[in-house]
N, C-alpha and C. Protein backbone atom coordinates (compact mmCIF):
# COMPACT_ATOMS: atom_id res chain seq x y z
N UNK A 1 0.84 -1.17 0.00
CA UNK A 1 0.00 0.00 0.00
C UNK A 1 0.89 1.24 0.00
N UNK A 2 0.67 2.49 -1.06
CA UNK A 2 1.30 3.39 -1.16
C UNK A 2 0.56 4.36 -0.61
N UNK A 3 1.69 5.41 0.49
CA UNK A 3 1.17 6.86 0.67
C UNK A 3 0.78 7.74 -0.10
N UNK A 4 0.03 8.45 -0.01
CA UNK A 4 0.19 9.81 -1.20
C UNK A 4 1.14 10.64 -1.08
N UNK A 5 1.34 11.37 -1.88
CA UNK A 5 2.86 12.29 -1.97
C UNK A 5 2.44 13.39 -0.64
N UNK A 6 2.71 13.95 -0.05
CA UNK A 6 2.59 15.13 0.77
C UNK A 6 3.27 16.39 0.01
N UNK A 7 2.82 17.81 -0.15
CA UNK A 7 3.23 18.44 -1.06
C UNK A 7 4.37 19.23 0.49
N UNK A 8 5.33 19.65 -0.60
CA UNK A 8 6.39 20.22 0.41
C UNK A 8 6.13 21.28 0.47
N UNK A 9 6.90 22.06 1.61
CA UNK A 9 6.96 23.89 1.93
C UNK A 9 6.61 24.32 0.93
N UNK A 10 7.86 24.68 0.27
CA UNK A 10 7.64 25.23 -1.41
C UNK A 10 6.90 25.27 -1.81
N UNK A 11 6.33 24.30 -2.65
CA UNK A 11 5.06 23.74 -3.48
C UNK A 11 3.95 24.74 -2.54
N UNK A 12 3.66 24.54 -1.97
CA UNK A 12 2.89 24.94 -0.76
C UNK A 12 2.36 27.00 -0.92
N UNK A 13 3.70 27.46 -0.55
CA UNK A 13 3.52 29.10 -0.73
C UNK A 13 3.56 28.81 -1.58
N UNK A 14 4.19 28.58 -3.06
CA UNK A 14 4.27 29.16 -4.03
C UNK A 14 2.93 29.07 -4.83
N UNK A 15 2.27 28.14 -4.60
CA UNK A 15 0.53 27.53 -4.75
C UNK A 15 -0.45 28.36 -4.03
N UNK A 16 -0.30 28.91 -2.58
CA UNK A 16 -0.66 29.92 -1.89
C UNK A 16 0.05 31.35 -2.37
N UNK A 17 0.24 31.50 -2.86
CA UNK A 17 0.88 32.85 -3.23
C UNK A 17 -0.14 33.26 -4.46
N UNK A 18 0.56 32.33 -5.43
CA UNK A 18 -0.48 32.50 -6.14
C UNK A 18 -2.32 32.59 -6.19
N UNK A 19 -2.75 31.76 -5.21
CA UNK A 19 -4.12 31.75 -4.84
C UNK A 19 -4.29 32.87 -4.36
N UNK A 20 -3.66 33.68 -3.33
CA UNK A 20 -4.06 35.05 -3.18
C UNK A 20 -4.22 36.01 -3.77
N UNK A 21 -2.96 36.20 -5.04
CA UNK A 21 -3.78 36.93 -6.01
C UNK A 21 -4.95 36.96 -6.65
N UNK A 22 -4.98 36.24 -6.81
CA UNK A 22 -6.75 36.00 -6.84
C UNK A 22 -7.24 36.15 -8.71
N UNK A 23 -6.45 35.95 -9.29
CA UNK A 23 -6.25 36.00 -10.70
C UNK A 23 -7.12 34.40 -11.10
N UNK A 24 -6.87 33.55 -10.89
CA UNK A 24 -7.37 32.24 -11.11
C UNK A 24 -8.09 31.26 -9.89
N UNK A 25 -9.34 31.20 -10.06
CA UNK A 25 -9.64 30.07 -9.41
C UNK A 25 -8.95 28.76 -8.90
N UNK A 26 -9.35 28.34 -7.55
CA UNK A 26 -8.76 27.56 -6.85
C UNK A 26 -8.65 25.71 -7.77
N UNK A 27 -9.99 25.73 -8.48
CA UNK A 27 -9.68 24.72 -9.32
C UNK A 27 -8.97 25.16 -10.64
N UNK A 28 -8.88 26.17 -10.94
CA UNK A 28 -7.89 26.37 -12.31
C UNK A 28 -6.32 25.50 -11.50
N UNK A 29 -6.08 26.82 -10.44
CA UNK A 29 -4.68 26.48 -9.84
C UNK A 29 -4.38 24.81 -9.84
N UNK A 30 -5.70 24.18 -9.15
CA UNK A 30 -5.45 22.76 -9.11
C UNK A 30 -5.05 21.94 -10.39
N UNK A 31 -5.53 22.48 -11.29
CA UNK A 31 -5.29 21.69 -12.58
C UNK A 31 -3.91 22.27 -13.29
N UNK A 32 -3.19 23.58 -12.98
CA UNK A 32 -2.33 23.59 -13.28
C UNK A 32 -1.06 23.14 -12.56
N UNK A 33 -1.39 23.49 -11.38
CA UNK A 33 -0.40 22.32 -10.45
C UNK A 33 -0.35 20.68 -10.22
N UNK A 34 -1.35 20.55 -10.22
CA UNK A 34 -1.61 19.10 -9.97
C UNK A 34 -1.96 19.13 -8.79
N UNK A 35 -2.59 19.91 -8.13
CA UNK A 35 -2.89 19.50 -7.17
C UNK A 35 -4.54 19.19 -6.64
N UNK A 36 -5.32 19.26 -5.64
CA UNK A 36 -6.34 19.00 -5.29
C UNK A 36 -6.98 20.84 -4.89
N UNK A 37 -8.03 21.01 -5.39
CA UNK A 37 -8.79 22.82 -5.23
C UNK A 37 -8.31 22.87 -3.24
N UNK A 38 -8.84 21.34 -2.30
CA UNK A 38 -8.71 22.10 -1.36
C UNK A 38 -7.43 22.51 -1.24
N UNK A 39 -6.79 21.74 -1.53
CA UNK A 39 -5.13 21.84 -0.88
C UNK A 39 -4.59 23.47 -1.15
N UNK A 40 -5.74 23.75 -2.38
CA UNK A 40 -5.41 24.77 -2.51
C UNK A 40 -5.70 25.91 -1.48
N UNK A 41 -7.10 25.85 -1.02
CA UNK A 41 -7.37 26.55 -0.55
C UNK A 41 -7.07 26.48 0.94
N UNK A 42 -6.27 25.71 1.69
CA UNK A 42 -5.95 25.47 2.12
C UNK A 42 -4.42 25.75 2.62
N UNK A 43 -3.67 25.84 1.67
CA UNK A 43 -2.46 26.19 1.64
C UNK A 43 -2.64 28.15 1.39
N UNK A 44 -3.61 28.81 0.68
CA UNK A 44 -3.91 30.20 1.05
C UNK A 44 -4.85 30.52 2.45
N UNK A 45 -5.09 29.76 2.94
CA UNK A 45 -5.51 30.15 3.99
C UNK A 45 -4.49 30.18 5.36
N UNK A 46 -4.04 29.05 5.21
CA UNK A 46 -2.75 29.20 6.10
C UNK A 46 -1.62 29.97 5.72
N UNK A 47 -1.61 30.33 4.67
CA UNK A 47 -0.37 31.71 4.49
C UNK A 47 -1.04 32.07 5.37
N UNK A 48 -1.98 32.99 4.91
CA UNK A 48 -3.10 34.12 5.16
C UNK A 48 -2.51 34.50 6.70
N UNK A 49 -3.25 33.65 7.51
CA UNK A 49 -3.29 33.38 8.79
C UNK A 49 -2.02 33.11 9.58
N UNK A 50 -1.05 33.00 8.90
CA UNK A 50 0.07 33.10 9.16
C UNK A 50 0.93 34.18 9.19
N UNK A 51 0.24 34.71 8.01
CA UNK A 51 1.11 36.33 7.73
C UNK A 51 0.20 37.63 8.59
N UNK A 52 -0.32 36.91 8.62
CA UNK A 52 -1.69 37.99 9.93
C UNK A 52 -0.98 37.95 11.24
N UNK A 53 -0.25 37.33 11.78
CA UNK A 53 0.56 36.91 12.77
C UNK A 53 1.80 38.01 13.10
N UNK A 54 2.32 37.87 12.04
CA UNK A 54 3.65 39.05 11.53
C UNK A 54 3.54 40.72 11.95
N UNK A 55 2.48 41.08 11.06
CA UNK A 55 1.63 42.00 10.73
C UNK A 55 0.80 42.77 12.08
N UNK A 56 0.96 44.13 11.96
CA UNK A 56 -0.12 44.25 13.53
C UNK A 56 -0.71 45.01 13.10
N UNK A 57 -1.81 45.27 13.63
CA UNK A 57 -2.95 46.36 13.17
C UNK A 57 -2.94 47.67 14.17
């Protein structure tokens, strides 16, 4: 029985980076990465929320 791949750091922001711009839908992104819409949205949400952290209001 095989694992599925786990996508690395990288892969990750650079997939979230892009999702925040907000230029292409989360299933476009998926189909150009290969990846799955949530992972997408998923991986921009945790930037997000991550970089909200940094940041002070």
């Amino acid at each position: 029985m095989s694992k599925r791949k786990q996508p690395g750091f990288e892969f990750e922001v650079k997939v979230a980076l892009e999702a925040l711009k907000g230029k292409e839908t989360a299933t476009v992104l998926a189909n150009r990465f290969g990846a799955h819409p949530r992972t997408i949205r998923q991986s921009k949400r945790a930037l997000f929320e991550g970089a909200s952290g940094i940041v002070e209001h």
